[in-house]
Protein backbone atom coordinates (compact mmCIF):
# COMPACT_ATOMS: atom_id res chain seq x y z
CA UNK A 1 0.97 15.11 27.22
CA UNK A 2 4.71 16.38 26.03
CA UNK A 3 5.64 17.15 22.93
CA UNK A 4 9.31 15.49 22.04
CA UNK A 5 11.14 17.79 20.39
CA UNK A 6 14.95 17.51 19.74
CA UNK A 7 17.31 19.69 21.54
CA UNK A 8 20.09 20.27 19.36
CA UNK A 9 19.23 19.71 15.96
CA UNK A 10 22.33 19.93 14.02
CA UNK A 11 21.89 18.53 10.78
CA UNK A 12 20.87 20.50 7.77
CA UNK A 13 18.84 18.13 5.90
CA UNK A 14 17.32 15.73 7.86
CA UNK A 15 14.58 13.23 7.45
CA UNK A 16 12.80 12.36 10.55
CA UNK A 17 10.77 9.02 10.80
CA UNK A 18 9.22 7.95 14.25
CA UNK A 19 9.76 4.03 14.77
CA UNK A 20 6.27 3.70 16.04
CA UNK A 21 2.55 3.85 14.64
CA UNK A 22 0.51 6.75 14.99
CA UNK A 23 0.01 6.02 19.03
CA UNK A 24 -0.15 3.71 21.91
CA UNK A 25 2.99 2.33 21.98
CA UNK A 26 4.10 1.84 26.09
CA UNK A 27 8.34 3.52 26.13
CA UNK A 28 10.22 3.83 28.64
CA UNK A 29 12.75 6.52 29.29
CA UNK A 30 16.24 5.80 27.57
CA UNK A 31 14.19 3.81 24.91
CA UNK A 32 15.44 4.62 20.77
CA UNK A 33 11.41 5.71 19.81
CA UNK A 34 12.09 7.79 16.45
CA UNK A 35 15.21 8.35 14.29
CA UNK A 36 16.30 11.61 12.45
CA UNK A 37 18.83 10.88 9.23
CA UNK A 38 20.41 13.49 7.50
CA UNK A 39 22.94 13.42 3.97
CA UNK A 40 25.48 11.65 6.52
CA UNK A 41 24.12 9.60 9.38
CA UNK A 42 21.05 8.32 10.98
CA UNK A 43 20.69 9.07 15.02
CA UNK A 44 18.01 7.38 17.42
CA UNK A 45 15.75 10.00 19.74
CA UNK A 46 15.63 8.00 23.05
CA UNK A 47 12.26 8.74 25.06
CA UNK A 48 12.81 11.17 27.55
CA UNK A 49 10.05 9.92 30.22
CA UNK A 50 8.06 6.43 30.70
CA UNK A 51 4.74 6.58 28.94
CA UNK A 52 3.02 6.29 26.23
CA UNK A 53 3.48 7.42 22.45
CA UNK A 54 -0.10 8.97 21.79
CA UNK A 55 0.79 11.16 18.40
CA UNK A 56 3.19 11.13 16.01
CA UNK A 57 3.63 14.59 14.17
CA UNK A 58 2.98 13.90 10.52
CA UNK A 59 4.22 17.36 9.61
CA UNK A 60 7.74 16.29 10.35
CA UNK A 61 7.54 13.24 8.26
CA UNK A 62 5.77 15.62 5.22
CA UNK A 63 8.92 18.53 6.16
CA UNK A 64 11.26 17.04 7.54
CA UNK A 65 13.23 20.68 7.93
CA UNK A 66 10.71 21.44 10.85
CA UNK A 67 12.93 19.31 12.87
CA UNK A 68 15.95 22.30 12.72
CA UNK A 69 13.81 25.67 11.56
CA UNK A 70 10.55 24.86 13.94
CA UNK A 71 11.69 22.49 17.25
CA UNK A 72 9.89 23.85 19.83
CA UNK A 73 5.87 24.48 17.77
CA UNK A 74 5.50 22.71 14.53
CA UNK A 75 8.84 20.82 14.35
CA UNK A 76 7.85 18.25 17.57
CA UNK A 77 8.26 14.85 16.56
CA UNK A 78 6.29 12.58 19.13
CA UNK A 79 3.79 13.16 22.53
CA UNK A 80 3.89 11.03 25.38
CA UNK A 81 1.18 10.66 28.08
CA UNK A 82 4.13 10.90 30.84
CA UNK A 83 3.46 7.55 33.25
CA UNK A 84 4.68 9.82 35.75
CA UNK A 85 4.91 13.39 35.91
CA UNK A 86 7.63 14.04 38.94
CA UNK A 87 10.05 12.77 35.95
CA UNK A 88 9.39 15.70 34.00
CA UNK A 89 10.06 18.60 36.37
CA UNK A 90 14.24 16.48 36.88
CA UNK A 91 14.42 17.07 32.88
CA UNK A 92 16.71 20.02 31.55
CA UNK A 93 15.13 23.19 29.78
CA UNK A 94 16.63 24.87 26.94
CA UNK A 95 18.64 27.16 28.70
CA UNK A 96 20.20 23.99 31.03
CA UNK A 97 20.27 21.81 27.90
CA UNK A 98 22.90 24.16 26.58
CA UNK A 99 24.91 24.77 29.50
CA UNK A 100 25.19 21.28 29.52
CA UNK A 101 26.82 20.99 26.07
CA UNK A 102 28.95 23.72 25.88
């Protein structure tokens, strides 16, 4: 399982709801699965890998600050059981991530 966590989060209040139940919802990659909304807008989190949704942090929906002070331990919104794990090692790290943006 992977933890989804966001990574750039930006906005300095948001509220983070995932748009699925507490599990076993099939997504595939590219698919909106949770949206973050702060003061000013409200952005989709696309799965990053086909699987399938098995937790939903409640933490984040309880503080929704996690999302920007805690990303990568308490702050991870969603886990997917990865459908097929060659997909994950072609995903960016951090470090990549922001090269990429820059």
């Amino acid at each position: 399982m992977l933890p989804c966590v966001p990574g750039g989060a930006q906005a300095g209040r948001a509220r983070c709801s995932a748009g699925v139940d507490q599990g076993g919802k099939a997504v595939d990659a590219g698919d909106p699965t949770a949206v973050v909304e702060s003061v000013k807008a409200a952005s989709d989190i696309y799965a990053p890998l086909a699987g399938t949704i098995v937790e939903v942090n409640p933490g984040v929906e309880a503080d929704p600050s996690l999302v920007n002070t805690d990303p990568y331990s308490s702050g991870w919104i969603f886990k997917i059981q990865v459908k097929d794990i060659e997909h994950y090692y072609k995903l960016m790290d951090a470090a990549a991530y922001k090269t990429h943006i820059s």
